[in-house]
N, C-alpha and C. Protein backbone atom coordinates (compact mmCIF):
# COMPACT_ATOMS: atom_id res chain seq x y z
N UNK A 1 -110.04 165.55 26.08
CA UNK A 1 -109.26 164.37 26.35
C UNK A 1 -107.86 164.76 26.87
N UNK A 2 -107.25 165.32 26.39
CA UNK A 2 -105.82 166.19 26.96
C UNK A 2 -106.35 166.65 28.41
N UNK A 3 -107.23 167.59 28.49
CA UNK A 3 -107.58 167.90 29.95
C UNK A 3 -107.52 166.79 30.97
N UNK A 4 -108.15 165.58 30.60
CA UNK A 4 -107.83 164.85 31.45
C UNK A 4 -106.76 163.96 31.44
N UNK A 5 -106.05 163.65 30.55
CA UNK A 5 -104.69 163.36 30.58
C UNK A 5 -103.80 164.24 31.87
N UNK A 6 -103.47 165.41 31.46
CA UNK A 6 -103.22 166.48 32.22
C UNK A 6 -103.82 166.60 33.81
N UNK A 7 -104.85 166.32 34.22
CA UNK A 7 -105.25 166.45 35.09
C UNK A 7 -104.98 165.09 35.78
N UNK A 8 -104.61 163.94 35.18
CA UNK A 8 -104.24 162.87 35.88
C UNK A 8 -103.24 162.89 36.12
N UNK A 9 -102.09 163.45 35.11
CA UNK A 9 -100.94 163.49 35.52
C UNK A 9 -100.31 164.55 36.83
N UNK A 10 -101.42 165.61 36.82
CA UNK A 10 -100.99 166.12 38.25
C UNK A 10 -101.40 165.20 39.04
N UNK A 11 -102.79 164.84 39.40
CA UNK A 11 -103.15 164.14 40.61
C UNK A 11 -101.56 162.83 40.47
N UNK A 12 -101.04 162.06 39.38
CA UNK A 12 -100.43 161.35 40.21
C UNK A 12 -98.89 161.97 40.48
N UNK A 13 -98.71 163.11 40.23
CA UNK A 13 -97.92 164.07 40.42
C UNK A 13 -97.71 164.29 41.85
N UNK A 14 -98.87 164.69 42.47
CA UNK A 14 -98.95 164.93 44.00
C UNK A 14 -99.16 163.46 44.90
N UNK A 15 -99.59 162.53 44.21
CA UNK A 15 -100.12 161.30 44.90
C UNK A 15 -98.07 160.99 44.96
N UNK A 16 -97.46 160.69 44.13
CA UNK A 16 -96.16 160.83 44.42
C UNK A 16 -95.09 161.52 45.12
N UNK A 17 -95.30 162.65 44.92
CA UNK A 17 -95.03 163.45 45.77
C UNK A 17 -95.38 163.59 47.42
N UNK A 18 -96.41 163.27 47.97
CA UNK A 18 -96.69 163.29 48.93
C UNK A 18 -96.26 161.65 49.67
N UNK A 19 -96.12 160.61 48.75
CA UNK A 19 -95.42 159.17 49.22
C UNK A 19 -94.13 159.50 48.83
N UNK A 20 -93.54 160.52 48.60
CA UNK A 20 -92.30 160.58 48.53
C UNK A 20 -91.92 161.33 50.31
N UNK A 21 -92.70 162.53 50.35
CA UNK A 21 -92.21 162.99 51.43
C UNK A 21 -92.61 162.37 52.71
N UNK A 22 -94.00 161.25 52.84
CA UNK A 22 -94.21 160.76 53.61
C UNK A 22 -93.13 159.49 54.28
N UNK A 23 -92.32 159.10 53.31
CA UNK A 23 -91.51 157.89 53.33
C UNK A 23 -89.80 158.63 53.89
N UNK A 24 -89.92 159.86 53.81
CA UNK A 24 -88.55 160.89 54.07
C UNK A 24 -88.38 160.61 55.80
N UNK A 25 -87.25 160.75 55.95
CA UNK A 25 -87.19 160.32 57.30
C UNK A 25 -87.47 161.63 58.70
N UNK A 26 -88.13 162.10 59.29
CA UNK A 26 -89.11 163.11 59.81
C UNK A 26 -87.88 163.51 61.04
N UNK A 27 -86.84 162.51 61.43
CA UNK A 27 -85.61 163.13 62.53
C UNK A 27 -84.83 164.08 62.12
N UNK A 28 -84.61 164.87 62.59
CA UNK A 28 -83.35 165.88 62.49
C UNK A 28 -82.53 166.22 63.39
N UNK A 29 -80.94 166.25 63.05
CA UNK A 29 -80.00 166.81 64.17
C UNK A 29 -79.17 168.38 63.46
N UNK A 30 -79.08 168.98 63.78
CA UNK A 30 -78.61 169.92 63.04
C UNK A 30 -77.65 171.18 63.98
N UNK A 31 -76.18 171.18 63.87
CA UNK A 31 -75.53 171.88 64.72
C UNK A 31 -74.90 173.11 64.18
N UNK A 32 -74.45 174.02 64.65
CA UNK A 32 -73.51 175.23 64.28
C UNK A 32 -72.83 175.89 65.38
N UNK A 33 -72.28 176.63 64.73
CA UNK A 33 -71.66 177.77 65.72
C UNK A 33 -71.19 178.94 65.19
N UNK A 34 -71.22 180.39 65.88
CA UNK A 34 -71.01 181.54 65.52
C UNK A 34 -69.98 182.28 66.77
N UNK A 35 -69.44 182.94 66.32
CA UNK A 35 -68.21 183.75 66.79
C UNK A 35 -69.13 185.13 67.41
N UNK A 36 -69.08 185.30 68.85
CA UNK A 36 -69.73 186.70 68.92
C UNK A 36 -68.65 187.40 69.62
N UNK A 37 -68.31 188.76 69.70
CA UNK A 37 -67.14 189.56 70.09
C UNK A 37 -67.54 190.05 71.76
N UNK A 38 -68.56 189.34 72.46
CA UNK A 38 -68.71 189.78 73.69
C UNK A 38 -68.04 188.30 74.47
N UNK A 39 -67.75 188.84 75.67
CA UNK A 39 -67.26 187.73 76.85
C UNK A 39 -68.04 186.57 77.44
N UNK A 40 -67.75 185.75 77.26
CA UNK A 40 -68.68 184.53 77.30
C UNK A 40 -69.42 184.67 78.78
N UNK A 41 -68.94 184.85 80.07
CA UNK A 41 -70.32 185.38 80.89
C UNK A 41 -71.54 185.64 80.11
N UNK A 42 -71.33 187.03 79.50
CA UNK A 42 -72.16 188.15 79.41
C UNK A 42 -73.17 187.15 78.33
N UNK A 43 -72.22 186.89 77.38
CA UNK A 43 -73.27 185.84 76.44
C UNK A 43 -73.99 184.64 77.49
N UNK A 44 -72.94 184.01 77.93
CA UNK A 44 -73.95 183.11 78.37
C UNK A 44 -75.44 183.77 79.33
N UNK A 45 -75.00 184.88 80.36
CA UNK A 45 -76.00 185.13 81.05
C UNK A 45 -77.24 185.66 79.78
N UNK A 46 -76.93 186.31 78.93
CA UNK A 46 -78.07 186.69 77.97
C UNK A 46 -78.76 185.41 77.62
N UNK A 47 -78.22 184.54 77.02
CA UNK A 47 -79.13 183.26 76.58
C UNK A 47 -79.91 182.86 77.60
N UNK A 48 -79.23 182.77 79.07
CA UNK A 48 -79.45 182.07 80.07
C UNK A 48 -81.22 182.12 80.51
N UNK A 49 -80.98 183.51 80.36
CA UNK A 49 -82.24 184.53 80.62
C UNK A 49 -83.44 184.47 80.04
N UNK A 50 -84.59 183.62 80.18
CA UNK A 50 -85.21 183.16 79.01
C UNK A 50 -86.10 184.36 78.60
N UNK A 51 -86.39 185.87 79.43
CA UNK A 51 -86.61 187.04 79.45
C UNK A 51 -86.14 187.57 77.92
N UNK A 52 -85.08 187.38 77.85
CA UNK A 52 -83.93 188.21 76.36
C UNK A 52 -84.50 187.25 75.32
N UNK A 53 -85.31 186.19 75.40
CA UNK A 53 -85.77 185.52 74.23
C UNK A 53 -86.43 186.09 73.81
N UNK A 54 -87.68 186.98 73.93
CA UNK A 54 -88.37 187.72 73.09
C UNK A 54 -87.92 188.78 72.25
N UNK A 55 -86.56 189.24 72.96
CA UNK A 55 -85.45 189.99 71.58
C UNK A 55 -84.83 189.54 70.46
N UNK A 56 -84.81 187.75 71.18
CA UNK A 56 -83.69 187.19 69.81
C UNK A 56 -83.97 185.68 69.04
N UNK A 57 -85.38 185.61 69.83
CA UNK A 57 -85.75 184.49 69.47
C UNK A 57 -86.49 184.23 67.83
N UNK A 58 -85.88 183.75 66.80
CA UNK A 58 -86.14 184.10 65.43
C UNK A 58 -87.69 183.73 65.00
N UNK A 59 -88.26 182.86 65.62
CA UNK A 59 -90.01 182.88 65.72
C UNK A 59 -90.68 184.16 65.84
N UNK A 60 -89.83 184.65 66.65
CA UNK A 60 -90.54 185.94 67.10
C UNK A 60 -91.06 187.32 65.62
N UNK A 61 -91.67 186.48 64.72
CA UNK A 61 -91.59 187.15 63.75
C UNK A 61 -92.79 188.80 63.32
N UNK A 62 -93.30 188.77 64.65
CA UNK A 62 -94.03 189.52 64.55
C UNK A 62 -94.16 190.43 65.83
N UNK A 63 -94.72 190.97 66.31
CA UNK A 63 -94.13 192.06 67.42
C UNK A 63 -95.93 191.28 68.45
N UNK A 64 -96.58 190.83 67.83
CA UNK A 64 -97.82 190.44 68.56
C UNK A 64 -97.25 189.24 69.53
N UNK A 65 -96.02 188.60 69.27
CA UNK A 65 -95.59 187.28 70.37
C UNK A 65 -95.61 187.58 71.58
N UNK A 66 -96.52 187.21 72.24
CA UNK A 66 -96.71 187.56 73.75
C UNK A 66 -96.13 185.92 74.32
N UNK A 67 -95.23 186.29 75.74
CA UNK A 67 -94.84 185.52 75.99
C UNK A 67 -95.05 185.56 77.93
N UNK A 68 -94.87 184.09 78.71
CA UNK A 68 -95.49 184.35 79.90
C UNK A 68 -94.54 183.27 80.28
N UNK A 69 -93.83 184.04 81.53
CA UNK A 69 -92.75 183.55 82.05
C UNK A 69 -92.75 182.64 83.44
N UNK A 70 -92.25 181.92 83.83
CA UNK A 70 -91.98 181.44 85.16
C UNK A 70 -91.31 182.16 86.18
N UNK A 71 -91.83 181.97 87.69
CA UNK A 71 -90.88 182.92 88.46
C UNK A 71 -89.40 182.98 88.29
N UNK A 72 -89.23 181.89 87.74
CA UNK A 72 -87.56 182.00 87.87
C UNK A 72 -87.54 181.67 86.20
N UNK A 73 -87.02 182.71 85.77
CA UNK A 73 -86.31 182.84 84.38
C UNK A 73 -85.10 182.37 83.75
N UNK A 74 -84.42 182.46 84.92
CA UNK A 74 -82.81 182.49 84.71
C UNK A 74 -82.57 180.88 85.59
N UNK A 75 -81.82 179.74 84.41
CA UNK A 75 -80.62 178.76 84.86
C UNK A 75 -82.12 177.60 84.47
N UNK A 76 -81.76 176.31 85.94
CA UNK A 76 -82.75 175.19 85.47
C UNK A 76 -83.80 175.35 85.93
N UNK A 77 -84.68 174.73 85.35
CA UNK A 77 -85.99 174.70 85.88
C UNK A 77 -87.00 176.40 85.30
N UNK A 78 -86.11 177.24 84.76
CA UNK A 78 -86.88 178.48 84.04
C UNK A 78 -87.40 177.88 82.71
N UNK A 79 -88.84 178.47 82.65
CA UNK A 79 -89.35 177.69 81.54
C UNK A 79 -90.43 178.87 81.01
N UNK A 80 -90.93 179.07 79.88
CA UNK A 80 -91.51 180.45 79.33
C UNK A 80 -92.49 179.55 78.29
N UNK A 81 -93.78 180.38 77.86
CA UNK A 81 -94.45 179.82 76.89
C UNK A 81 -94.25 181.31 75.86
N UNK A 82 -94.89 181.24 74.81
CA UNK A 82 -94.87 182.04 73.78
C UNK A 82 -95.99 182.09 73.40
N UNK A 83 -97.07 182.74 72.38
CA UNK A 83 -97.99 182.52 71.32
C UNK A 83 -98.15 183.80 71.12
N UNK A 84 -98.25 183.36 69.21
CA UNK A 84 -98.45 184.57 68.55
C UNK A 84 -98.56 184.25 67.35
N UNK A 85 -97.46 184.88 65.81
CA UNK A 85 -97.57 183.73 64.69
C UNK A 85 -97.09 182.83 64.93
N UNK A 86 -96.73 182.58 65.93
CA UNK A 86 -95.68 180.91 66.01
C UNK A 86 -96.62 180.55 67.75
N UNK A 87 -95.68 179.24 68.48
CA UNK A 87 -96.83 179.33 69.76
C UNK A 87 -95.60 178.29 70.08
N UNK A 88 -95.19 177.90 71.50
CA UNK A 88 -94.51 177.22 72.05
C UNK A 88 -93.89 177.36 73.53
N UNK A 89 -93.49 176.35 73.96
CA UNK A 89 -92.49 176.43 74.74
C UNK A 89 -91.14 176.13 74.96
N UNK A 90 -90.22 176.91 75.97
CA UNK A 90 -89.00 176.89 76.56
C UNK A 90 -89.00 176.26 77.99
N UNK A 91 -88.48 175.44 77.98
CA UNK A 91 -88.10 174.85 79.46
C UNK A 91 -86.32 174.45 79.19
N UNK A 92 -85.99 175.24 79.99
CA UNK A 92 -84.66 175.05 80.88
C UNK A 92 -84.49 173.90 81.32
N UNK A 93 -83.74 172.54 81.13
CA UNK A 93 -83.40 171.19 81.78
C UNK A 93 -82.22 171.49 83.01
N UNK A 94 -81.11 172.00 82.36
CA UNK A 94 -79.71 172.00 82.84
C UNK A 94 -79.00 173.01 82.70
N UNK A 95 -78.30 173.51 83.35
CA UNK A 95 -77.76 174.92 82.70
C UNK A 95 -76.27 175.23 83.51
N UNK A 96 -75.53 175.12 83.22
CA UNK A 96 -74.13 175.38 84.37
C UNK A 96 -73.55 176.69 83.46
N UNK A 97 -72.93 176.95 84.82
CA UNK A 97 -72.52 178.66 84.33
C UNK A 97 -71.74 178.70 83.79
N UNK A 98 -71.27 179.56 83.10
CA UNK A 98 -70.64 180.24 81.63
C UNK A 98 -70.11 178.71 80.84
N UNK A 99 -70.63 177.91 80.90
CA UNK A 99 -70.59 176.80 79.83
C UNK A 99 -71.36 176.05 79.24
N UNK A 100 -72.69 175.61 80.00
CA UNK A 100 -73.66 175.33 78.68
C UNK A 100 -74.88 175.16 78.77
N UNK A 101 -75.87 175.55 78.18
CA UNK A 101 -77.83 175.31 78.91
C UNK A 101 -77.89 174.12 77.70
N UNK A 102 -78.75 172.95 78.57
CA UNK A 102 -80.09 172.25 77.71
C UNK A 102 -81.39 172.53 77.97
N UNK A 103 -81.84 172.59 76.53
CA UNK A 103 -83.58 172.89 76.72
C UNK A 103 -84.27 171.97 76.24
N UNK A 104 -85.55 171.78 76.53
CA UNK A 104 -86.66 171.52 75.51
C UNK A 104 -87.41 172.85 74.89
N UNK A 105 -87.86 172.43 74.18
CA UNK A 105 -88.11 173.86 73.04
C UNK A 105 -89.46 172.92 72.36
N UNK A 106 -90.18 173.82 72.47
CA UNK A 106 -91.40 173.14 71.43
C UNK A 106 -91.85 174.52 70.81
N UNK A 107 -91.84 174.50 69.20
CA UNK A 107 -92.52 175.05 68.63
C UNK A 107 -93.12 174.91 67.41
N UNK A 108 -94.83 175.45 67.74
CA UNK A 108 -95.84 174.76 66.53
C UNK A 108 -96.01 173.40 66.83
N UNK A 109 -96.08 172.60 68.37
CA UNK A 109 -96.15 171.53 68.53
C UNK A 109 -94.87 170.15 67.76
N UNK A 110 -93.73 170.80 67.67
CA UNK A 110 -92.40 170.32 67.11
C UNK A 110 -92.03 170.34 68.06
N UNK A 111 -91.57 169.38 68.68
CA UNK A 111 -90.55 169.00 69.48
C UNK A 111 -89.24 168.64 69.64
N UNK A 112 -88.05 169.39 70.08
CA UNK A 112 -86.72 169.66 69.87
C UNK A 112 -85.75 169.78 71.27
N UNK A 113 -84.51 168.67 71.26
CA UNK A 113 -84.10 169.28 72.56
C UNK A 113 -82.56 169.91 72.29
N UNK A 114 -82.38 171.20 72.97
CA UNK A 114 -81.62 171.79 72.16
C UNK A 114 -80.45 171.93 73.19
N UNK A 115 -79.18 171.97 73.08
CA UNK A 115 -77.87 172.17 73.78
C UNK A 115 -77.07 172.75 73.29
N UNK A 116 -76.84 173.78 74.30
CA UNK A 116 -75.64 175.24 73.58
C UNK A 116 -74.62 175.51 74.56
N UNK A 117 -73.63 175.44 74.25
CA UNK A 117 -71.63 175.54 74.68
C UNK A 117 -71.58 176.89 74.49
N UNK A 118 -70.89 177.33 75.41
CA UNK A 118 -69.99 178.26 75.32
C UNK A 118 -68.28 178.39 75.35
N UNK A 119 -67.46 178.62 74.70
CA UNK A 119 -65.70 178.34 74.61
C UNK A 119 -65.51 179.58 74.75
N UNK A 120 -64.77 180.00 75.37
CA UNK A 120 -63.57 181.40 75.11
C UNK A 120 -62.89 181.06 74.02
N UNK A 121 -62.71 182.42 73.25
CA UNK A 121 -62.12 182.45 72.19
C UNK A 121 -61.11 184.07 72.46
N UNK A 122 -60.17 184.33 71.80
CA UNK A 122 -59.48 185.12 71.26
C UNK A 122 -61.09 186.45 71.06
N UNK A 123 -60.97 187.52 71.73
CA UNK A 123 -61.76 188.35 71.61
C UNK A 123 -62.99 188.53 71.45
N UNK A 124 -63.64 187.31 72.05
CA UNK A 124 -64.96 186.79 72.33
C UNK A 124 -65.65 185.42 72.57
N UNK A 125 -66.56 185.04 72.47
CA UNK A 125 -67.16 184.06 72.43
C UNK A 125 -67.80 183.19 71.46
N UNK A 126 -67.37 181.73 71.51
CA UNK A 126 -68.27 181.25 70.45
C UNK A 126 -68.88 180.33 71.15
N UNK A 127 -70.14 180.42 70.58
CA UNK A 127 -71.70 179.63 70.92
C UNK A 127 -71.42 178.35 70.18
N UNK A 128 -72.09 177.21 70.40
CA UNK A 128 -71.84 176.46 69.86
C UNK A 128 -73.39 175.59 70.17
N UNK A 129 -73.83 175.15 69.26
CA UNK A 129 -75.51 174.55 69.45
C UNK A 129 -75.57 173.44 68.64
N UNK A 130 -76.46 172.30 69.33
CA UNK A 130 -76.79 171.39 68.33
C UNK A 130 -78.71 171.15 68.39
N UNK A 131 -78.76 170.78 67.56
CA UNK A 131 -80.80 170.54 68.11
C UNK A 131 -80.83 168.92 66.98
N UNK A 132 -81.98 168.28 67.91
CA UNK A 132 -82.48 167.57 67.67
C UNK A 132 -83.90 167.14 67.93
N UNK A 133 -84.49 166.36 67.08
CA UNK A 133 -86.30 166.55 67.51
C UNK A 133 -86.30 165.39 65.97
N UNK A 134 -87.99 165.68 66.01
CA UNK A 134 -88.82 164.83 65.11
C UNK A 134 -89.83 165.98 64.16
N UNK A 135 -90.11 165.98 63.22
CA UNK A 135 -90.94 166.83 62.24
C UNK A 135 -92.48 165.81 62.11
N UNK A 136 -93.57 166.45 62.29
CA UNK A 136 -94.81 165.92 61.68
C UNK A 136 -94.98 165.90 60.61
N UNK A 137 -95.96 165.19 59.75
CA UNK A 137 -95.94 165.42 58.25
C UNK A 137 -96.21 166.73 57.95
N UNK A 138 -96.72 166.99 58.63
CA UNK A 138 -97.30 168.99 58.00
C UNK A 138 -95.79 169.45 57.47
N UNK A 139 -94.91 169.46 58.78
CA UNK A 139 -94.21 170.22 58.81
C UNK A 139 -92.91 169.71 57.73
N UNK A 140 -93.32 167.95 57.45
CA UNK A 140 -91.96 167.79 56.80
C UNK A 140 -92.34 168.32 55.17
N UNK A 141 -94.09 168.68 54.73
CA UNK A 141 -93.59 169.15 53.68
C UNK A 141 -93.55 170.19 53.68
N UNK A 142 -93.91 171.24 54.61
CA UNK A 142 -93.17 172.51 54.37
C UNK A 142 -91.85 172.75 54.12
N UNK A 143 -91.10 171.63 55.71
CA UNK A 143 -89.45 171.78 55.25
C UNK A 143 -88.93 170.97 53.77
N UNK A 144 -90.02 170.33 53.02
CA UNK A 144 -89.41 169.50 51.93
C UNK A 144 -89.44 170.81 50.53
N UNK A 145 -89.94 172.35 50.99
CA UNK A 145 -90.26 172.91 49.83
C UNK A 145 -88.93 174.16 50.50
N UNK A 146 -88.76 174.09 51.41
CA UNK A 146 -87.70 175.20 51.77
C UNK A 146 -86.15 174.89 52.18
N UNK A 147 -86.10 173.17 51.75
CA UNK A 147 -84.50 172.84 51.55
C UNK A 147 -84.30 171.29 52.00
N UNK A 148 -85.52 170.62 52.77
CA UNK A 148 -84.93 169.90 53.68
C UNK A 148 -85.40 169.98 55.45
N UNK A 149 -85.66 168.85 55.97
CA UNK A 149 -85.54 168.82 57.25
C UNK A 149 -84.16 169.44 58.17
N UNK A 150 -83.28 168.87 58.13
CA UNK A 150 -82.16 169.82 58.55
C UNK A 150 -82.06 171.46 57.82
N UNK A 151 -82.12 171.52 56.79
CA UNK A 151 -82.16 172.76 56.32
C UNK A 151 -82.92 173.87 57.11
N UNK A 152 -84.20 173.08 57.32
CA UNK A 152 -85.28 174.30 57.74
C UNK A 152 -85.17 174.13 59.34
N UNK A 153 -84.79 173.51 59.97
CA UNK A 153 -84.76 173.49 61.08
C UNK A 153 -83.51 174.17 61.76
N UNK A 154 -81.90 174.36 60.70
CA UNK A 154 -81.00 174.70 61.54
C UNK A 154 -81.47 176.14 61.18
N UNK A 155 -81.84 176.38 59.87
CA UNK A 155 -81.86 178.02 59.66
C UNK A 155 -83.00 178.84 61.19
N UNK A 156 -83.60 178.04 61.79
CA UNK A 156 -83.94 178.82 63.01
C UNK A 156 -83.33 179.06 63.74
N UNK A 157 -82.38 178.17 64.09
CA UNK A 157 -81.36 178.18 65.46
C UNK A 157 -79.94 179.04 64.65
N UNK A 158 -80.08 178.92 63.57
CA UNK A 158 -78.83 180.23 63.09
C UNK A 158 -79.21 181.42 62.92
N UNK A 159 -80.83 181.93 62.55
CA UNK A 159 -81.08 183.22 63.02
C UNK A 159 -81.28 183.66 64.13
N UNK A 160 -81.63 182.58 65.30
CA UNK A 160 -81.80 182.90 66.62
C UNK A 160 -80.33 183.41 67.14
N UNK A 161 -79.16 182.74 66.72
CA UNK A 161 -78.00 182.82 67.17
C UNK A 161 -77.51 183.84 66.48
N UNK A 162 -77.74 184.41 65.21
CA UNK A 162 -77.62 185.74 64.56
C UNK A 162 -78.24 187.09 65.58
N UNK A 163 -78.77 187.08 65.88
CA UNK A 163 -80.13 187.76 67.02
C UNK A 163 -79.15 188.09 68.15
N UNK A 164 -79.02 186.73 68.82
CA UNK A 164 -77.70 187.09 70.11
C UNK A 164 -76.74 187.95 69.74
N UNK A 165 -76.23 187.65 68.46
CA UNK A 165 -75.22 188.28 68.14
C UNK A 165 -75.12 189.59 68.08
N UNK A 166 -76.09 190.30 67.30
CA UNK A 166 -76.58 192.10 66.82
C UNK A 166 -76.98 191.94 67.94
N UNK A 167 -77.66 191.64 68.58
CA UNK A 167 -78.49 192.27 69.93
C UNK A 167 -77.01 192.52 70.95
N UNK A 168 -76.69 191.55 71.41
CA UNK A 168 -75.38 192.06 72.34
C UNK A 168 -74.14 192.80 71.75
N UNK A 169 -73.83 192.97 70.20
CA UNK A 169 -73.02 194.00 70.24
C UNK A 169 -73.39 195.27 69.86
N UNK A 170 -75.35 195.83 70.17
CA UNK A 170 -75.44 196.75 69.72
C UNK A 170 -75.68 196.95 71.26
N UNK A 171 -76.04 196.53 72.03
CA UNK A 171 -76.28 197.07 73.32
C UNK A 171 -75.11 197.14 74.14
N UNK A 172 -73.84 196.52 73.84
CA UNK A 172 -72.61 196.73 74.29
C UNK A 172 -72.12 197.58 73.59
């Protein structure tokens, strides 16, 4: 009799739980910015480049991400697919020089459109990004067990932007 006490109280444990996260609101906007010590050209042309994404792109969590590019890589209209543990695409919308690219970005079938600034600063550059998109249920309870919809969504675009960072001041 306890067993099933117990066993009801999980099932309505999860039956709650899952109308909890289903009822969570699935939009996210989520912005930052990081200080990198290289010259905003040089940064911007690295991002620009959708080529240098397979160095710094934080999906890239496994060395199997094979990725397949468009003739033109670099500015608007360059657009790249990915698949591997993760699977998506990059398309380039807009991009003006040394100040700012918009993308669409899909990854894992998440859809996100993402816009990144560049400012001169005092002995380098700071990036500056915002993203916005929609989460599926899959994905909102994964992000509901690792912080949050914004949570789990900016921590990509802050390791991606961590990535730019070590990558261009170890190769500079």
């Amino acid at each position: 009799r306890i067993l099933q006490y117990l066993f009801l109280m999980i099932i309505l444990f999860a039956i709650g739980l899952t109308v909890y996260i289903a009822t969570q609101n699935a939009s996210f906007k989520v912005n930052g910015s990081q200080f990198i010590p290289v010259s905003r050209p040089t940064v911007f042309q690295y991002v620009n480049d959708l080529k240098n994404w397979e160095n710094f792109a934080s999906w890239n969590k496994s060395d199997n991400t094979k990725y397949t590019f468009s003739k033109n890589t670099i500015g608007t209209d360059a657009n790249a697919t990915f698949d591997g543990s993760n699977e998506g695409t990059i398309q380039t919308v807009f991009s003006k020089q040394n100040d700012s690219i918009t993308q669409k970005i899909v990854l894992n079938n998440q859809k996100s459109d993402v816009v990144w600034k560049f400012k001169d600063t005092v002995g380098g550059t700071i990036i500056k990004w915002n993203s916005k998109g929609k989460f599926d249920f899959k994905t909102k309870i994964i992000a509901f067990f690792e912080g949050g919809v914004n949570y789990s969504a900016g921590e990509v675009l802050n390791q991606t932007i961590s990535n730019v960072k070590s990558n261009l001041v170890y190769e500079l």
